[in-house]
Protein backbone atom coordinates (compact mmCIF):
# COMPACT_ATOMS: atom_id res chain seq x y z
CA UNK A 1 -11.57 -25.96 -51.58
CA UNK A 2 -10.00 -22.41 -51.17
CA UNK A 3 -12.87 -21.55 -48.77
CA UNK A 4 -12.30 -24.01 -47.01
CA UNK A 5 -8.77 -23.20 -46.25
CA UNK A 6 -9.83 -19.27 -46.09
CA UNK A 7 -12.27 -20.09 -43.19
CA UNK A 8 -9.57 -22.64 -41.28
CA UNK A 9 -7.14 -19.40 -41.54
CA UNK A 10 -9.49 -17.33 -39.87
CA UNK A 11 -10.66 -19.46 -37.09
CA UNK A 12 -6.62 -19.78 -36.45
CA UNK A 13 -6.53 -16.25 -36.50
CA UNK A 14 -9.49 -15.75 -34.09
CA UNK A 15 -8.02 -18.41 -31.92
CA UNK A 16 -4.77 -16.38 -31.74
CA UNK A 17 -5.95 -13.00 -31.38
CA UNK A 18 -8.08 -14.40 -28.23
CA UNK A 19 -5.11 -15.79 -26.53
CA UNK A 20 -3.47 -12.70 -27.18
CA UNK A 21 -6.58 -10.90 -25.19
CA UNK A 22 -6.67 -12.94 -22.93
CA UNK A 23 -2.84 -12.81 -22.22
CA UNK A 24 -3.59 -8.59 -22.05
CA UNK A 25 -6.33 -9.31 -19.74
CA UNK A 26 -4.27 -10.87 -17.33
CA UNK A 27 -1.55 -8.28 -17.72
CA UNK A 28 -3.89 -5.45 -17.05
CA UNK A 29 -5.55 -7.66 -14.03
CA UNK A 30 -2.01 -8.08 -12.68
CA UNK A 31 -1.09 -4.16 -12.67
CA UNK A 32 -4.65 -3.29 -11.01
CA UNK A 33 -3.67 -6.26 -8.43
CA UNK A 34 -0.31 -4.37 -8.27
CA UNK A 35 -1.56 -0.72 -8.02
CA UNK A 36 -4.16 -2.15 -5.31
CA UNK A 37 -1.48 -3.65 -3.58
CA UNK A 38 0.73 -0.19 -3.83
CA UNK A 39 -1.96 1.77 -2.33
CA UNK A 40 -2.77 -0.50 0.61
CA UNK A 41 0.85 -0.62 1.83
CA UNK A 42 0.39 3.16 1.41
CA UNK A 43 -2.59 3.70 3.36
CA UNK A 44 -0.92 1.13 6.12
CA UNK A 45 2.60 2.86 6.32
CA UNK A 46 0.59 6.62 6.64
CA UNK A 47 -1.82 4.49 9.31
CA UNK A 48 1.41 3.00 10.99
CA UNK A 49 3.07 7.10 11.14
CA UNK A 50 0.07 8.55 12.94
CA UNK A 51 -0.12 6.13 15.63
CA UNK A 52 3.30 6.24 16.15
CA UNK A 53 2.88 9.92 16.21
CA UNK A 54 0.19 9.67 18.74
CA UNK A 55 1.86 7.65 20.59
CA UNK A 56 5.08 9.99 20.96
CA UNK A 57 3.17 12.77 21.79
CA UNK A 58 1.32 10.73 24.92
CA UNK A 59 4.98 9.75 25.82
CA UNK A 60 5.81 13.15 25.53
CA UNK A 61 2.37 14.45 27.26
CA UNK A 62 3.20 11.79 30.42
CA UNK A 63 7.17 12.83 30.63
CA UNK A 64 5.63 16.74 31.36
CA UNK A 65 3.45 16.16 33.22
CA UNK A 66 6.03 13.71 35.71
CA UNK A 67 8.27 17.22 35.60
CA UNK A 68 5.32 19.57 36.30
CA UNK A 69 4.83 17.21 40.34
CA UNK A 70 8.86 17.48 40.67
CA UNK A 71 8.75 20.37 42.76
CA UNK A 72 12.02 21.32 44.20
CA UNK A 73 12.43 24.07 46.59
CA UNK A 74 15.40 26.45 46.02
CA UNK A 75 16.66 25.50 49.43
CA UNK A 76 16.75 21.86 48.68
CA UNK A 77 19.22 22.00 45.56
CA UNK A 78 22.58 20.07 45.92
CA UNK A 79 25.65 21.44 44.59
């Protein structure tokens, strides 16, 4: 009769220490998901700065290049 009870105990015990697994399973698969998640906004915000950067810098390419055709004379100036 006790081994009966001893073996019931145990297979309670295995039951629990699998849901507690699995509960740290999911934990750990929700921080990777997390960490993944970190990195890709990341990558997309560093992505999203360099175009914006090229961008600037072809604004700021076309605005010189508008002043280099100005061509004033030094006659032509108004006071």
């Amino acid at each position: 009769m006790s081994n009966r009870r001893t073996d019931h105990d145990f297979e309670s015990d295995d039951l629990l220490m699998n849901e507690e697994f699995d509960d740290l399973d999911d934990a750990v698969e929700d921080e990777e998901q997390e960490e993944r998640s970190v990195r890709a906004r990341a990558f997309n915000m560093d992505m999203r700065h360099r175009i914006e950067d090229r961008l600037e810098e072809r604004r700021l390419k076309k605005e010189l290049n508008e002043y280099e055709f100005f061509d004033l004379d030094d006659d032509e100036i108004l006071h």
